[in-house]
PDB file of N, CA and C in Angstrom:
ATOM      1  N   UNK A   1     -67.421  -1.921  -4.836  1.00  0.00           N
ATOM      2  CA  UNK A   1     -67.482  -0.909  -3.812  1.00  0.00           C
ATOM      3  C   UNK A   1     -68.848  -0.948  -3.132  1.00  0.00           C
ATOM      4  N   UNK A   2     -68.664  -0.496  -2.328  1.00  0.00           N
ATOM      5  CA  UNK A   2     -70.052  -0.750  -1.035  1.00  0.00           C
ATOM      6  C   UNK A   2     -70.504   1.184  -0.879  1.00  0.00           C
ATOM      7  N   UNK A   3     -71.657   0.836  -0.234  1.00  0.00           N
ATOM      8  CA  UNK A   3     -71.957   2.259   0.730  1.00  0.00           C
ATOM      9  C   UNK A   3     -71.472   2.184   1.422  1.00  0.00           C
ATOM     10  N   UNK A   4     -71.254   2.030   2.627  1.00  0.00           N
ATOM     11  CA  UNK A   4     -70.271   2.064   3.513  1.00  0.00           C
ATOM     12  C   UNK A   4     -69.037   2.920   2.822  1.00  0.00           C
ATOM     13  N   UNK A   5     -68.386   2.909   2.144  1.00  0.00           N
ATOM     14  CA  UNK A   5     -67.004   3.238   1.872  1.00  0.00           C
ATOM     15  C   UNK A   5     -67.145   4.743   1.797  1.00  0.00           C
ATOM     16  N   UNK A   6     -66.028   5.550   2.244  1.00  0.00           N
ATOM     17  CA  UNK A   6     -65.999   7.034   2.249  1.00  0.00           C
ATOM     18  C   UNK A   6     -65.867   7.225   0.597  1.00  0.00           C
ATOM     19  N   UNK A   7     -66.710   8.926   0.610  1.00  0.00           N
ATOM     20  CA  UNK A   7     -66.732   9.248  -0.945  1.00  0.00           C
ATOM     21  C   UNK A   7     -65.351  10.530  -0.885  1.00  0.00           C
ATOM     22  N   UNK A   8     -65.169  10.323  -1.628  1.00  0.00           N
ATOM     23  CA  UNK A   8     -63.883  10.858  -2.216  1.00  0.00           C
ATOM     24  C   UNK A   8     -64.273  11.990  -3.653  1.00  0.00           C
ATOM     25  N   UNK A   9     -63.966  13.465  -3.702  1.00  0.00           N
ATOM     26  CA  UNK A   9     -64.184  14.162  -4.764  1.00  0.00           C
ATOM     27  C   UNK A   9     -62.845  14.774  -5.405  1.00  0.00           C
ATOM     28  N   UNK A  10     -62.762  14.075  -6.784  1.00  0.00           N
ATOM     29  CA  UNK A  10     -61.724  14.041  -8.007  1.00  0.00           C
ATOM     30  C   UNK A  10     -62.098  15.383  -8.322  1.00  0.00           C
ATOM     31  N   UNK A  11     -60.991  16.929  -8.594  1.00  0.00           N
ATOM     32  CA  UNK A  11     -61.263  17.351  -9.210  1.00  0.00           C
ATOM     33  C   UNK A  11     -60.330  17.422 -10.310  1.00  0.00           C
ATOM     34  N   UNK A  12     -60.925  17.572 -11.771  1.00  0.00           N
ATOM     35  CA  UNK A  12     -59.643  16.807 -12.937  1.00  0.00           C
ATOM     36  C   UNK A  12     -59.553  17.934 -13.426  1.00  0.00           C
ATOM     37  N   UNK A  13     -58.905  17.957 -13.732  1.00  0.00           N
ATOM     38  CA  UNK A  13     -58.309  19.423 -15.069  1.00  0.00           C
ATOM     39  C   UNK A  13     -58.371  18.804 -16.201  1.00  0.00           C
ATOM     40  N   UNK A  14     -59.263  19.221 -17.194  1.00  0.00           N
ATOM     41  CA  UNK A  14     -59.320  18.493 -18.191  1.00  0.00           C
ATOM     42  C   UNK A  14     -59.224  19.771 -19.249  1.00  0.00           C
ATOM     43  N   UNK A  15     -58.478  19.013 -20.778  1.00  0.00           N
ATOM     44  CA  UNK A  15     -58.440  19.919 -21.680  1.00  0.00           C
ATOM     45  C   UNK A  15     -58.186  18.824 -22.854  1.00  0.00           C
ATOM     46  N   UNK A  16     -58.847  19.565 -23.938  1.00  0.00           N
ATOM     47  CA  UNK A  16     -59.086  18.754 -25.116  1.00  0.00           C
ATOM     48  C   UNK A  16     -58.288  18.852 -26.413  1.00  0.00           C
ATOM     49  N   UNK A  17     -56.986  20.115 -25.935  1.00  0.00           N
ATOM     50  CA  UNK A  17     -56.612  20.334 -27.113  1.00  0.00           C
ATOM     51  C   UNK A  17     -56.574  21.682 -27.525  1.00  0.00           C
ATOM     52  N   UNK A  18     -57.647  21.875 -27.560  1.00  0.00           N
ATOM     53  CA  UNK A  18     -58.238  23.320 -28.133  1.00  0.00           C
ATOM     54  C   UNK A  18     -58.721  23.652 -27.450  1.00  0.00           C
ATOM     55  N   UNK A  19     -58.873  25.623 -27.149  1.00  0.00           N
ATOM     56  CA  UNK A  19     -59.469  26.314 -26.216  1.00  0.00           C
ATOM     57  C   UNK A  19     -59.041  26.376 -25.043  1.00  0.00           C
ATOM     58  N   UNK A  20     -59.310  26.158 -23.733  1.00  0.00           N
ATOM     59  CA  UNK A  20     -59.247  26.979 -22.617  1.00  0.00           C
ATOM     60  C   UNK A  20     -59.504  25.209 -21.627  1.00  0.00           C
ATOM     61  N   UNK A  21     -58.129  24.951 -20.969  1.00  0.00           N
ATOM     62  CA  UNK A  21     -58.804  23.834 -20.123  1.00  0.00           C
ATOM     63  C   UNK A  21     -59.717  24.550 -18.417  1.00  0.00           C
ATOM     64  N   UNK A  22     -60.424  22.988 -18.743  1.00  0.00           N
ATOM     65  CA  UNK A  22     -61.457  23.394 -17.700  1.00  0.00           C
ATOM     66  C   UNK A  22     -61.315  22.280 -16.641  1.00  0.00           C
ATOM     67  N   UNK A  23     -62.091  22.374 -15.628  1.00  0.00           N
ATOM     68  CA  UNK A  23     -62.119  21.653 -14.268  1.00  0.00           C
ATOM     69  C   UNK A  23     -63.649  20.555 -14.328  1.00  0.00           C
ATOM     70  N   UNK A  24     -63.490  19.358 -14.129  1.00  0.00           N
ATOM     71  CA  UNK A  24     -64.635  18.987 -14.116  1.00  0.00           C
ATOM     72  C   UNK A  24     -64.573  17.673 -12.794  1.00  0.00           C
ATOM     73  N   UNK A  25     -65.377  18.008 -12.042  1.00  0.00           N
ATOM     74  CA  UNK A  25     -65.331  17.435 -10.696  1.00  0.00           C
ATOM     75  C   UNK A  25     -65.727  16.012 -10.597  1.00  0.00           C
ATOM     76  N   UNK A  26     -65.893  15.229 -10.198  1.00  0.00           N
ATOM     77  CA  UNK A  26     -66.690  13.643  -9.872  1.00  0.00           C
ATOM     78  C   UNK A  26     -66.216  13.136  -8.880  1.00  0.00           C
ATOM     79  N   UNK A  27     -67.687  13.184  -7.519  1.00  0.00           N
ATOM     80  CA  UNK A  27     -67.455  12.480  -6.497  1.00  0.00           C
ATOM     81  C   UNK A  27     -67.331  10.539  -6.687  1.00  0.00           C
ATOM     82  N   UNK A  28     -66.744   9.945  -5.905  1.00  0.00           N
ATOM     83  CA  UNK A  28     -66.463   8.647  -6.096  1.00  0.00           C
ATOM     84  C   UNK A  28     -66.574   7.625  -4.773  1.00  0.00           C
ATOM     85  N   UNK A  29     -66.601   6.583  -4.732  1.00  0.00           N
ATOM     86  CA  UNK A  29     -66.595   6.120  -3.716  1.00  0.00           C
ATOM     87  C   UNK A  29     -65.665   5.167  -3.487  1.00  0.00           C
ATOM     88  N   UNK A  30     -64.176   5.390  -2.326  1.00  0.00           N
ATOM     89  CA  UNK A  30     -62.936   4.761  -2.444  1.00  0.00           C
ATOM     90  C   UNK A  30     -62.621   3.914  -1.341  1.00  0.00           C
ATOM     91  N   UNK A  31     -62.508   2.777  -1.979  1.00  0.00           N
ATOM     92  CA  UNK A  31     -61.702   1.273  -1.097  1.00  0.00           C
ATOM     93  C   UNK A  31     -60.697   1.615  -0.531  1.00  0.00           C
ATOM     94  N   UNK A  32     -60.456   0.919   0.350  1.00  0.00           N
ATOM     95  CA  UNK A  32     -58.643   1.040   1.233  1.00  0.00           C
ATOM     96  C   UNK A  32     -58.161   0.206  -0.176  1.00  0.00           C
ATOM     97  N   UNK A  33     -57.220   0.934   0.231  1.00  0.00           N
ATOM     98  CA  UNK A  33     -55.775   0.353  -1.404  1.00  0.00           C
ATOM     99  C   UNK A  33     -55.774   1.213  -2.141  1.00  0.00           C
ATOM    100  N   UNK A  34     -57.032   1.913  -2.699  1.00  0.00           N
ATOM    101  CA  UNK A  34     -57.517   2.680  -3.855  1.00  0.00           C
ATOM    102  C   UNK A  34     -56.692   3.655  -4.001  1.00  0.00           C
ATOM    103  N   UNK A  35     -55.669   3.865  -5.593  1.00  0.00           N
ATOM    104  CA  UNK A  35     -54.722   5.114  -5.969  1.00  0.00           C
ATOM    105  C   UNK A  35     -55.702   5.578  -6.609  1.00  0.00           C
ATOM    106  N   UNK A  36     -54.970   7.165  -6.642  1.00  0.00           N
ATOM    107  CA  UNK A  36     -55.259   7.723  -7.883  1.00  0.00           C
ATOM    108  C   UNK A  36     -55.589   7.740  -8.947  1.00  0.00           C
ATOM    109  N   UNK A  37     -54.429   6.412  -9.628  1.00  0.00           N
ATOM    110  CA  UNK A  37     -54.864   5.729 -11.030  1.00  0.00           C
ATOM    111  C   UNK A  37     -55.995   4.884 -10.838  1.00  0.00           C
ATOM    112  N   UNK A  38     -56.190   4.267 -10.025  1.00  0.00           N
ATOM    113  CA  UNK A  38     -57.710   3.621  -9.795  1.00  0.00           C
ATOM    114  C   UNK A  38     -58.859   4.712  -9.925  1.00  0.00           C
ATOM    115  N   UNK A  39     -58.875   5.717  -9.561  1.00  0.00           N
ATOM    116  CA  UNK A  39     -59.717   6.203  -9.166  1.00  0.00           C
ATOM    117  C   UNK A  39     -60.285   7.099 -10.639  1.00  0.00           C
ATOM    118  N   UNK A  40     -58.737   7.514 -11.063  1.00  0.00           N
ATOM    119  CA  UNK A  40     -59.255   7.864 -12.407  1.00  0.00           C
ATOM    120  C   UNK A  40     -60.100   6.621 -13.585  1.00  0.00           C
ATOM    121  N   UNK A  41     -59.522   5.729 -13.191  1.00  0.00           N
ATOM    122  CA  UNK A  41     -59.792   4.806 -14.108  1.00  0.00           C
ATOM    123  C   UNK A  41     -61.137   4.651 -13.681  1.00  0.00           C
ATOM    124  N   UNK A  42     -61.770   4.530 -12.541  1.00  0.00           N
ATOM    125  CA  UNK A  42     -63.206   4.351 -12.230  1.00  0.00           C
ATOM    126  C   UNK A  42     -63.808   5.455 -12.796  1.00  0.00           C
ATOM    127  N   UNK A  43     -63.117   6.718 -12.924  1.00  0.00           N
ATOM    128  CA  UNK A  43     -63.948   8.156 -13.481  1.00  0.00           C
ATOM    129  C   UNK A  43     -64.015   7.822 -15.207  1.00  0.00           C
ATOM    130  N   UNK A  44     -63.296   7.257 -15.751  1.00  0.00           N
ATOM    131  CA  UNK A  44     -63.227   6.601 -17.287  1.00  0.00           C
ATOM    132  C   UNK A  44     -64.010   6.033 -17.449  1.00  0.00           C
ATOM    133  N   UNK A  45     -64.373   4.554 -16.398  1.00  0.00           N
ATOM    134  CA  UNK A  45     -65.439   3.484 -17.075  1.00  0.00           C
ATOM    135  C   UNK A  45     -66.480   3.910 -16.885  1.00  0.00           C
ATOM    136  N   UNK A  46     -66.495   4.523 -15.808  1.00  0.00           N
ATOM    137  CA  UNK A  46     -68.105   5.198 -15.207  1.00  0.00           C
ATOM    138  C   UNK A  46     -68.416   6.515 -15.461  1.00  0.00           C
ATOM    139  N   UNK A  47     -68.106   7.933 -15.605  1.00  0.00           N
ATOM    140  CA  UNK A  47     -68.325   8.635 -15.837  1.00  0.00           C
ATOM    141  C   UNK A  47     -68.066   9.566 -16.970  1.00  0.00           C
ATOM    142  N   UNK A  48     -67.127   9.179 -17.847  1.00  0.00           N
ATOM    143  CA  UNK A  48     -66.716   9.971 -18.623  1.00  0.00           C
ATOM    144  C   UNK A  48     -65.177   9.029 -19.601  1.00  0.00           C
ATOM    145  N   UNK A  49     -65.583   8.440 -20.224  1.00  0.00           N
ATOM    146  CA  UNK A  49     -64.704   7.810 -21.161  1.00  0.00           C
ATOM    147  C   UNK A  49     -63.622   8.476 -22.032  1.00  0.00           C
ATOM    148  N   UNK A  50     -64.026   9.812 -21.466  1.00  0.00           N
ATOM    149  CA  UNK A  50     -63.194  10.465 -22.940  1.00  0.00           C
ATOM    150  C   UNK A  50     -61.840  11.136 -22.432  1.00  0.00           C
ATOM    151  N   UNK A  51     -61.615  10.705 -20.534  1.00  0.00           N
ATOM    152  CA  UNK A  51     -60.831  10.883 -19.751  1.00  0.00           C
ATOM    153  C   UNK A  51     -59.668  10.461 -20.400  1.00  0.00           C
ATOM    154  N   UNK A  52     -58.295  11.362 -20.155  1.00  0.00           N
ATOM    155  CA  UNK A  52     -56.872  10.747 -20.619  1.00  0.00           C
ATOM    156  C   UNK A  52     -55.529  11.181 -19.888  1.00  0.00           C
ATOM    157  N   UNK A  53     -55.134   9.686 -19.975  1.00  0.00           N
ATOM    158  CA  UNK A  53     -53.345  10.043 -18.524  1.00  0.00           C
ATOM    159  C   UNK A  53     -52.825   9.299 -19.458  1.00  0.00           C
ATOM    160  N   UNK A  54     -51.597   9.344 -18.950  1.00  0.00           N
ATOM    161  CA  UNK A  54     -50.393   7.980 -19.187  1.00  0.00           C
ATOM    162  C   UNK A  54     -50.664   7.600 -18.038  1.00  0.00           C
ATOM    163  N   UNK A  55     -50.261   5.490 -18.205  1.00  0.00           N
ATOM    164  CA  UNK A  55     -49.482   4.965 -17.263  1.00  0.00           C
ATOM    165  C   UNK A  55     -48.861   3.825 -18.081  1.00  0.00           C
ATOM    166  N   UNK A  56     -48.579   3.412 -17.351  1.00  0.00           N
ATOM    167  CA  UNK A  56     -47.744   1.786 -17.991  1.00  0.00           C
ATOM    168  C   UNK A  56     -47.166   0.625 -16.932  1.00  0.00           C
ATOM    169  N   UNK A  57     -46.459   0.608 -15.807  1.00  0.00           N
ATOM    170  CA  UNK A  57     -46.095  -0.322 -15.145  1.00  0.00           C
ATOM    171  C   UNK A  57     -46.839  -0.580 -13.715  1.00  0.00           C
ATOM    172  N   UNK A  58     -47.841   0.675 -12.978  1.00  0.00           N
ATOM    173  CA  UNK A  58     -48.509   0.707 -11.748  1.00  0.00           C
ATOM    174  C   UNK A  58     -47.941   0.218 -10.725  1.00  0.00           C
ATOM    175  N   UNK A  59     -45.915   0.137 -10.716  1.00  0.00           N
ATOM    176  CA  UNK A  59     -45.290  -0.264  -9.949  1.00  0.00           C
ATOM    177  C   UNK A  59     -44.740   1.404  -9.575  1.00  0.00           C
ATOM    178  N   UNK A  60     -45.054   1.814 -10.054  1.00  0.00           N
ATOM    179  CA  UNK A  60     -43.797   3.166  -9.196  1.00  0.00           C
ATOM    180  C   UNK A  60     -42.620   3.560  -9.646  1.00  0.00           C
ATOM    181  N   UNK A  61     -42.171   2.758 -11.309  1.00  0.00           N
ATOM    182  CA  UNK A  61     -41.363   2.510 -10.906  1.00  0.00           C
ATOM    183  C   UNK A  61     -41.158   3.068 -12.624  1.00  0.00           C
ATOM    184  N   UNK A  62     -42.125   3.510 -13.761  1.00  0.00           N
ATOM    185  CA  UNK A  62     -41.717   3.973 -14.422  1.00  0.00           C
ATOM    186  C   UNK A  62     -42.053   5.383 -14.923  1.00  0.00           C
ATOM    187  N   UNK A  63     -42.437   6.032 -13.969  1.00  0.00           N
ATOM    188  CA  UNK A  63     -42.835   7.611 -13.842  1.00  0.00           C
ATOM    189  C   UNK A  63     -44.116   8.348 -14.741  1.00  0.00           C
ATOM    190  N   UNK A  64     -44.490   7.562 -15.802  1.00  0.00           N
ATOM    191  CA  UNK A  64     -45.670   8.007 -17.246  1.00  0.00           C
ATOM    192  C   UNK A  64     -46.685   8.624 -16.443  1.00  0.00           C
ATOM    193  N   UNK A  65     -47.298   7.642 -14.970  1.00  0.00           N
ATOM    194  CA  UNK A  65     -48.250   8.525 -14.503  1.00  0.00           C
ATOM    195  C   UNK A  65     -47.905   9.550 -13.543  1.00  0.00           C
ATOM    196  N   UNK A  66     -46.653  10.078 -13.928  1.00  0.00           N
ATOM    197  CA  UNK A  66     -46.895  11.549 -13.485  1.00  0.00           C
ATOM    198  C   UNK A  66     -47.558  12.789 -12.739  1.00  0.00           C
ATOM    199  N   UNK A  67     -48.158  13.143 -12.031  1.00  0.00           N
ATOM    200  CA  UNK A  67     -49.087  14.505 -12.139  1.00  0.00           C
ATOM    201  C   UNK A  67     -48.897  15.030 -10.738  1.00  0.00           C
ATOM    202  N   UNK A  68     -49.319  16.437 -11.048  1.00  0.00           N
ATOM    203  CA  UNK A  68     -49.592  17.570  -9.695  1.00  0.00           C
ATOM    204  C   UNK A  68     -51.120  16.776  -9.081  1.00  0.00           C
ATOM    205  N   UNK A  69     -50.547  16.083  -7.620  1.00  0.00           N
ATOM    206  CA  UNK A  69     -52.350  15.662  -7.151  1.00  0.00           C
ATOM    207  C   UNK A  69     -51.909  16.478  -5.555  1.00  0.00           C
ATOM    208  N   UNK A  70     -53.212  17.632  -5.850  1.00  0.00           N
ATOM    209  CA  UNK A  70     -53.393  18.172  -4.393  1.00  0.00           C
ATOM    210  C   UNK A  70     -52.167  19.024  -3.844  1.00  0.00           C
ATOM    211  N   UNK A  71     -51.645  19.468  -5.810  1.00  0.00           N
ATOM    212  CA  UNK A  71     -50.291  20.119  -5.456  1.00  0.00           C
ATOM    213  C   UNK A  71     -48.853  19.952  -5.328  1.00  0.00           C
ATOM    214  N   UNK A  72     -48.544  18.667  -5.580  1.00  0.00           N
ATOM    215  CA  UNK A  72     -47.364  17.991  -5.192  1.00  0.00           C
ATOM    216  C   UNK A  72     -47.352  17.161  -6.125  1.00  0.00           C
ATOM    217  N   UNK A  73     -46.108  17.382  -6.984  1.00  0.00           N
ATOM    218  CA  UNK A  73     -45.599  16.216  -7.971  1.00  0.00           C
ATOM    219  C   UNK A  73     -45.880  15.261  -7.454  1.00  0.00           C
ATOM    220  N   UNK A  74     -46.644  13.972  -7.879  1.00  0.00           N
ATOM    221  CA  UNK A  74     -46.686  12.719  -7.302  1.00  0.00           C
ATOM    222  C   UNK A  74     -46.982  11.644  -8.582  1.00  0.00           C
ATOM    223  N   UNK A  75     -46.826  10.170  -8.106  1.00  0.00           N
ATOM    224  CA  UNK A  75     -47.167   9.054  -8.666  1.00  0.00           C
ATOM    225  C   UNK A  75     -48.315   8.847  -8.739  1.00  0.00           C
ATOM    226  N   UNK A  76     -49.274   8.834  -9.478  1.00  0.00           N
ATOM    227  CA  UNK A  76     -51.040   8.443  -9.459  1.00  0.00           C
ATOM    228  C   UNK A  76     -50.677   6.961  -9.006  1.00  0.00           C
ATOM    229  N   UNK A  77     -49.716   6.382  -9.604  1.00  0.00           N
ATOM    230  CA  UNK A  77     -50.329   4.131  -8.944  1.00  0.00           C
ATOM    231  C   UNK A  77     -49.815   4.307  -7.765  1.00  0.00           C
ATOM    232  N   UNK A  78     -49.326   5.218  -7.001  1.00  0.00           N
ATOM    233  CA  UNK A  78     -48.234   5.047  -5.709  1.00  0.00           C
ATOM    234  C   UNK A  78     -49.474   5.791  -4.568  1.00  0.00           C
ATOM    235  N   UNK A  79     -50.022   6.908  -4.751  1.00  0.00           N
ATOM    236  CA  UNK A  79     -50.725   8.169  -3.943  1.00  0.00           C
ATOM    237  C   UNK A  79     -52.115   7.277  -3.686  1.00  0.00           C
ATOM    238  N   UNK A  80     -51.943   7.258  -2.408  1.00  0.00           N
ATOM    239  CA  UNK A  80     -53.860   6.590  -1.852  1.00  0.00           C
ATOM    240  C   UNK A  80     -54.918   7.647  -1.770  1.00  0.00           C
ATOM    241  N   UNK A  81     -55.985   7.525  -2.504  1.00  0.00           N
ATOM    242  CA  UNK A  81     -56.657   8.480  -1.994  1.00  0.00           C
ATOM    243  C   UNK A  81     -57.081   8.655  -1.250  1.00  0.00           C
ATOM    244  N   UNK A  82     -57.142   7.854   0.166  1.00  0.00           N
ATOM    245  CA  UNK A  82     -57.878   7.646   1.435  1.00  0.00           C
ATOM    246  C   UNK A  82     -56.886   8.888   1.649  1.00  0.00           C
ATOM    247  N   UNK A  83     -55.529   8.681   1.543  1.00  0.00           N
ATOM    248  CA  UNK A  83     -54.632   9.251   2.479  1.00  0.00           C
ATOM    249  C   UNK A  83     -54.455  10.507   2.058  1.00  0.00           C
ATOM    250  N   UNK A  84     -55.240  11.361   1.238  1.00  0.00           N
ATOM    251  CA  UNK A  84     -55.339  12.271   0.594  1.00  0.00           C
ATOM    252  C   UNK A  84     -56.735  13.270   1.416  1.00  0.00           C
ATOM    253  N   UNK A  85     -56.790  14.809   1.366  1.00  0.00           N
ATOM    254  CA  UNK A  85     -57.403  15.466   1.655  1.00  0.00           C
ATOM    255  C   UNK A  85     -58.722  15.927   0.454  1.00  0.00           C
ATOM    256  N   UNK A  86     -60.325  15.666   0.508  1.00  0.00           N
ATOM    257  CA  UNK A  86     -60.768  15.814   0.035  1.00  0.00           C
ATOM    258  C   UNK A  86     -61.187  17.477  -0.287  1.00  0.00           C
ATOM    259  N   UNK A  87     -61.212  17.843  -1.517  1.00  0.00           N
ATOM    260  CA  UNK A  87     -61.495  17.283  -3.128  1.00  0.00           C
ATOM    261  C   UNK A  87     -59.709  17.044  -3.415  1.00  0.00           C
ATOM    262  N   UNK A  88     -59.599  15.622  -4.106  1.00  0.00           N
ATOM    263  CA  UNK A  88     -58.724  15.450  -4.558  1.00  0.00           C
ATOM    264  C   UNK A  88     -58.222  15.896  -5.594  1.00  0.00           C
ATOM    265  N   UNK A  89     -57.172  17.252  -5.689  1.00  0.00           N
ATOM    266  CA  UNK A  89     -56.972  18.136  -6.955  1.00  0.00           C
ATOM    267  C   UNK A  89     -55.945  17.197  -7.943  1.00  0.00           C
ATOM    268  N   UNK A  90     -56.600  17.001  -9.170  1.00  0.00           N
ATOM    269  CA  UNK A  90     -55.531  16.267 -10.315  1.00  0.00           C
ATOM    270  C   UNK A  90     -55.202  17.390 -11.214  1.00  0.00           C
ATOM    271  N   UNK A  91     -53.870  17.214 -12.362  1.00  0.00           N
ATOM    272  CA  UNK A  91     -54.012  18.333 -12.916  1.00  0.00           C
ATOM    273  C   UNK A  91     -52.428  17.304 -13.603  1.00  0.00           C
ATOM    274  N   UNK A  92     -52.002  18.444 -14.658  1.00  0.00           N
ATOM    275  CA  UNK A  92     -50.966  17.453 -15.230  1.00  0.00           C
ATOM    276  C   UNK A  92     -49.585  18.270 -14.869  1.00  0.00           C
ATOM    277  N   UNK A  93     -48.527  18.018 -14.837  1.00  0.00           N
ATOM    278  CA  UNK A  93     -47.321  18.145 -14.312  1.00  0.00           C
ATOM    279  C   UNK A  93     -47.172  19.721 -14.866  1.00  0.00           C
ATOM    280  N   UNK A  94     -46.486  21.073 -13.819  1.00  0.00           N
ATOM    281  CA  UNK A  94     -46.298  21.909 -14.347  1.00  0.00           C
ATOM    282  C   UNK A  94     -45.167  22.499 -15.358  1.00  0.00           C
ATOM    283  N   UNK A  95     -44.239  22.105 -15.638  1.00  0.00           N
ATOM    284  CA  UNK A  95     -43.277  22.001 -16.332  1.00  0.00           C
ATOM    285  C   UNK A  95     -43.047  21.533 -17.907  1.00  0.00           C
ATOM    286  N   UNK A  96     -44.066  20.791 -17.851  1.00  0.00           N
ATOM    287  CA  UNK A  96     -44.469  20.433 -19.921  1.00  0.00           C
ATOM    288  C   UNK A  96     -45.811  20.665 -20.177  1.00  0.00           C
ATOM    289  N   UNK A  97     -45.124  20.847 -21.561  1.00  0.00           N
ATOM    290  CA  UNK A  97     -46.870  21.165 -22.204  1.00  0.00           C
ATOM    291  C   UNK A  97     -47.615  20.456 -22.100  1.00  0.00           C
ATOM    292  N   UNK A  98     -49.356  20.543 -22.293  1.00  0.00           N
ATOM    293  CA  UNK A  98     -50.277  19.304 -21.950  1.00  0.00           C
ATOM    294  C   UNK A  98     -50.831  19.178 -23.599  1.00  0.00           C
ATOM    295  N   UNK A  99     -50.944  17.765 -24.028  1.00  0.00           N
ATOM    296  CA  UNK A  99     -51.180  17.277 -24.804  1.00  0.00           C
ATOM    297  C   UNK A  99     -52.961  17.170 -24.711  1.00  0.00           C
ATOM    298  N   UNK A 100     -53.392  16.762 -24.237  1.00  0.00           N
ATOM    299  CA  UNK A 100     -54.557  16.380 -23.644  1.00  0.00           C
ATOM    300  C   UNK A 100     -54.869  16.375 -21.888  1.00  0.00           C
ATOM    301  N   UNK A 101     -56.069  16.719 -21.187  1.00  0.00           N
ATOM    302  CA  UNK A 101     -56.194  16.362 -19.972  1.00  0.00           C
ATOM    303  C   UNK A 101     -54.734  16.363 -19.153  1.00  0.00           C
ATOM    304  N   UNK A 102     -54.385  14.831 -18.672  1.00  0.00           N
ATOM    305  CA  UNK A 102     -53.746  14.833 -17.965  1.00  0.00           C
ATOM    306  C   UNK A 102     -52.336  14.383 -18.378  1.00  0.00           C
ATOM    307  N   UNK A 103     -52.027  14.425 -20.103  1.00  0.00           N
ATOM    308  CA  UNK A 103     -51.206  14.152 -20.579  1.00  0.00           C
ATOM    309  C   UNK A 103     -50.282  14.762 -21.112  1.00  0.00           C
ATOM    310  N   UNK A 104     -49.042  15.079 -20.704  1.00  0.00           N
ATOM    311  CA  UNK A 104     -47.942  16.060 -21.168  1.00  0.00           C
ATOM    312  C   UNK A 104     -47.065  15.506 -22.297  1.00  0.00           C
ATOM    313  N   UNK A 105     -46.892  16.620 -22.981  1.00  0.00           N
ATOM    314  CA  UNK A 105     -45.691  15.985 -24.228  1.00  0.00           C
ATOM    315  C   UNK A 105     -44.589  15.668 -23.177  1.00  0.00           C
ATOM    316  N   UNK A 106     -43.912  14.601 -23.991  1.00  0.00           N
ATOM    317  CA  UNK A 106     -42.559  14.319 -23.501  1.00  0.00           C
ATOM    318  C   UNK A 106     -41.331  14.163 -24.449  1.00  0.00           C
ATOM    319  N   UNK A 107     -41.527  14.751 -25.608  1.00  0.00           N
ATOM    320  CA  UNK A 107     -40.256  14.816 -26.278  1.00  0.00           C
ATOM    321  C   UNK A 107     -39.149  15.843 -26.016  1.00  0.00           C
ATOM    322  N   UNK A 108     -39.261  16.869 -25.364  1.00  0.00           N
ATOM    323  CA  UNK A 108     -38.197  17.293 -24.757  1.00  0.00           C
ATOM    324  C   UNK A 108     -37.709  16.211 -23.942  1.00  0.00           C
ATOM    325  N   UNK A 109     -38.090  15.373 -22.977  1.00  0.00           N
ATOM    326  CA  UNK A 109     -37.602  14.618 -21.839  1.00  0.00           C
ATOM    327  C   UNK A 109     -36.830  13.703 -22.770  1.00  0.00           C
ATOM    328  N   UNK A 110     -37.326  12.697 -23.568  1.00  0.00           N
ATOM    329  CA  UNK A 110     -36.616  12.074 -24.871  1.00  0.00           C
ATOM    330  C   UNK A 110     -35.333  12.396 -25.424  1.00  0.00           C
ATOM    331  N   UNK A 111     -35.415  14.059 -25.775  1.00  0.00           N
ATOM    332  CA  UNK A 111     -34.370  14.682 -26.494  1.00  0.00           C
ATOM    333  C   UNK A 111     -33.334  14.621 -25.346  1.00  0.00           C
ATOM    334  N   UNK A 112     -33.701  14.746 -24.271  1.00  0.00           N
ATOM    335  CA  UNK A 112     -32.790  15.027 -23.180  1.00  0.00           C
ATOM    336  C   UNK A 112     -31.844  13.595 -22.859  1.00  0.00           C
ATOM    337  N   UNK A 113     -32.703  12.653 -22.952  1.00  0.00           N
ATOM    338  CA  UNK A 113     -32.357  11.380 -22.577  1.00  0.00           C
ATOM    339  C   UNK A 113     -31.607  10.960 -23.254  1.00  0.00           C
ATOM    340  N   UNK A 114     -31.688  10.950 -24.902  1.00  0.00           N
ATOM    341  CA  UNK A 114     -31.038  10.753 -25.953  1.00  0.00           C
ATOM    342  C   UNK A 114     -30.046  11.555 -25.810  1.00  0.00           C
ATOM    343  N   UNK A 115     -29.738  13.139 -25.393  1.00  0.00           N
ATOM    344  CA  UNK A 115     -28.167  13.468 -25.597  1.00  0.00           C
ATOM    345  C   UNK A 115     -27.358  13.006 -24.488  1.00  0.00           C
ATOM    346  N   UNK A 116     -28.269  12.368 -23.302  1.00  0.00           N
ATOM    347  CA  UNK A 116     -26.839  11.681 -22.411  1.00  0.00           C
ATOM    348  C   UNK A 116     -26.655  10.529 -22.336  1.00  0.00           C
ATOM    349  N   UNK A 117     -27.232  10.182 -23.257  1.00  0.00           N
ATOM    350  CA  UNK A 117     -26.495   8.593 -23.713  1.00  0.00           C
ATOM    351  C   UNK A 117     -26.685   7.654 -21.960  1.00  0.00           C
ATOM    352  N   UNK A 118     -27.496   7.717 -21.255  1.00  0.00           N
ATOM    353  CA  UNK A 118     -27.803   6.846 -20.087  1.00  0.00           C
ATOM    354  C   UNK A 118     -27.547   5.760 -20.478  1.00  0.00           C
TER     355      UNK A 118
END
């Protein structure tokens, strides 16, 4: 990444488990192409390692990265952040419990899957 490139501000909802989740912000600086999941992942190597999502295929195409960004159920590998309104709000899906940060249980979804035999 260059200077030149517009900065972009992540704000994450983060929670550890225990206690009370909290908000912790990090401005960034974002490439054309650059998702969400990139962007978190740059907030991991660089700022804070102890950051946590699902993903698994970064095609779109198997739903793990999940989340409310900026309000709207969306795909983190699919959502550009260029094309996004700054501070970019992350947060984890409202409908399941959060395991960690940005990670929701999914064994209800499992149980569900398993009784219709797809």
């Amino acid at each position: 990444m260059t200077n030149s490139e517009p900065k972009i501000k992540l704000k994450i909802r983060r929670y550890d488990g225990h206690g009370r989740p909290y908000w912790k912000s990090v401005e960034i600086s974002a490439a054309r192409g650059m998702t969400v999941l990139d962007g978190l992942q740059h907030v991991k190597e660089n700022f804070d390692s102890t950051l946590a999502w699902r993903s698994s295929c970064r095609m779109g195409i198997c739903g793990s990265c999940g989340m409310m960004i900026n309000g709207k159920p969306r795909l983190a590998c699919q959502t550009q952040l260029l094309e996004l309104k700054s501070p970019v709000v992350v947060r984890p899906l409202s409908n399941l419990p959060v395991i960690r940060d940005l990670v929701p249980e999914l064994d209800v979804v499992f149980e569900k899957h398993r009784s219709v035999r797809p």
